[in-house]
Protein backbone atom coordinates (compact mmCIF):
# COMPACT_ATOMS: atom_id res chain seq x y z
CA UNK A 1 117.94 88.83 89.02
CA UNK A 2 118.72 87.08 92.23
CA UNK A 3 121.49 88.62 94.38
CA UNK A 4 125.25 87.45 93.99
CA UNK A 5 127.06 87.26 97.35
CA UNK A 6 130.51 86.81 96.93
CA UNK A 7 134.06 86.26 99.43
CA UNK A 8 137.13 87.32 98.47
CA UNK A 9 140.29 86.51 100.27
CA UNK A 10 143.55 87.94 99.30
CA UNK A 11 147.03 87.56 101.28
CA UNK A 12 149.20 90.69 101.20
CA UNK A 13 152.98 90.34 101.41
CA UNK A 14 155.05 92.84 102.80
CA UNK A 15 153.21 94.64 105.66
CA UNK A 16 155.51 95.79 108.18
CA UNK A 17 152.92 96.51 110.85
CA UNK A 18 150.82 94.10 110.52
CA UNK A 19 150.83 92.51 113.42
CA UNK A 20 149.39 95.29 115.23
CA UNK A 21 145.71 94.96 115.78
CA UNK A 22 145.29 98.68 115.04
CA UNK A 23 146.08 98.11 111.71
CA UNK A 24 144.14 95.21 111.59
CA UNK A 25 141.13 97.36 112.32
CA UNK A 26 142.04 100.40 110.42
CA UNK A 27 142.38 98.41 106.65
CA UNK A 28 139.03 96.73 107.61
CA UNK A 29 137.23 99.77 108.71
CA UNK A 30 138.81 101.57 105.76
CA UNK A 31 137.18 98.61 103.23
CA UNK A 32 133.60 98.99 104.81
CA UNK A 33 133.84 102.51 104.31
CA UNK A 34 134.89 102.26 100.65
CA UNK A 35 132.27 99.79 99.82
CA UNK A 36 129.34 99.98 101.60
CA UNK A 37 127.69 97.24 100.99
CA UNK A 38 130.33 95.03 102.81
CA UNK A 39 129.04 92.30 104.95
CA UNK A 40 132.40 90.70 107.40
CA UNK A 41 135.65 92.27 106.69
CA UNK A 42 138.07 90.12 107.85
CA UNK A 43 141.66 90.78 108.28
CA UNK A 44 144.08 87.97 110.19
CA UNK A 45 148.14 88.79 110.40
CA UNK A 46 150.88 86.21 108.95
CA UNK A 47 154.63 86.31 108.67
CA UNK A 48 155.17 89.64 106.46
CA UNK A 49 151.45 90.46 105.59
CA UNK A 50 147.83 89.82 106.44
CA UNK A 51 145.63 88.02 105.05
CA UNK A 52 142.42 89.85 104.29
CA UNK A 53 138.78 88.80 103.66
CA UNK A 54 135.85 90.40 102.19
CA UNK A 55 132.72 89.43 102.09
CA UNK A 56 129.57 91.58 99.89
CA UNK A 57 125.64 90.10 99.42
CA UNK A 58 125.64 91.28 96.04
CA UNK A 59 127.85 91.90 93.43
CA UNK A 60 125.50 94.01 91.28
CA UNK A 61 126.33 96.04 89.15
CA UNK A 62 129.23 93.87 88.21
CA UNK A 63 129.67 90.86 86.65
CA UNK A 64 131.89 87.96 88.48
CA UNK A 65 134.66 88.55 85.97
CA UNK A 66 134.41 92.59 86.45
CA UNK A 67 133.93 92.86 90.46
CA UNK A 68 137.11 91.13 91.56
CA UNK A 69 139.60 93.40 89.92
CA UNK A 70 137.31 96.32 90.49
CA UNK A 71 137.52 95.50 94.64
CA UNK A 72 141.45 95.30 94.20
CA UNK A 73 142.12 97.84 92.32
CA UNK A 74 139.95 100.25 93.54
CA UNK A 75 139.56 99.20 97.24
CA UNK A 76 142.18 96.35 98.68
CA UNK A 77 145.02 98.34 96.93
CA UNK A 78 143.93 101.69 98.62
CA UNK A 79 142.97 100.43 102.09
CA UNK A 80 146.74 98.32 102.17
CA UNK A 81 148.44 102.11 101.35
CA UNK A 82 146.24 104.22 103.27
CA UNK A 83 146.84 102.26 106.26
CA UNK A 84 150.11 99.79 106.13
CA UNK A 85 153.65 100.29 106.46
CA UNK A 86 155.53 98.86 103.73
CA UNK A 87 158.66 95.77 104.71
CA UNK A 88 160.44 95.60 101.63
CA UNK A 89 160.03 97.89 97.76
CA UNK A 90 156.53 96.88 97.44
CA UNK A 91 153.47 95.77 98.62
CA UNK A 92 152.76 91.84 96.67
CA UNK A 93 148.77 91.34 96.82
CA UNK A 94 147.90 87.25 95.68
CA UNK A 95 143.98 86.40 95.43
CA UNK A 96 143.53 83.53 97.61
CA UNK A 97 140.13 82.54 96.69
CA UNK A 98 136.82 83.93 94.82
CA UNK A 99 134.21 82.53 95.96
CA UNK A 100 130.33 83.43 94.53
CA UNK A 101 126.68 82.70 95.09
């Protein structure tokens, strides 16, 4: 089976440090540590939150409907509270875009 790439962006709401380029760097390093097989990790600050992309050359072992919510739920979510300050109650995550193949 041919490889899958896929990009996901998501825009996170309610960063209070995110406008700090160490944090920046610290939630990308943190995803490309989680999952490995991470091409460009993106991360770009906005009013409140950043806006992070992630980028992967194959999806395998997950189907397109299974590998999005496994990435935010097992790696997005973590990186944002490992390494954010929360503004606010909560963090608000919003998927952006999915993009595959």
């Amino acid at each position: 089976m041919p490889p899958i790439p896929c990009t996901l962006t998501y825009r996170i709401h309610g960063i209070a440090n995110a406008a700090q380029p160490a944090t920046q760097l610290n939630v990308c390093e943190e995803v490309q540590e989680v999952l490995s097989h991470a091409g460009p990790v993106l991360a770009k600050p906005f009013s409140g939150g950043l806006e992070l992309s992630v980028s992967v050359k194959d999806i395998e072992p997950f189907t397109q409907e299974q590998f999005e919510p496994y990435v935010y739920e097992h790696i997005i979510w973590h990186a944002i509270n490992a390494c954010c300050e929360m503004q606010g109650d909560e963090f608000k995550f919003e998927l952006v875009s999915a993009k595959f193949g």
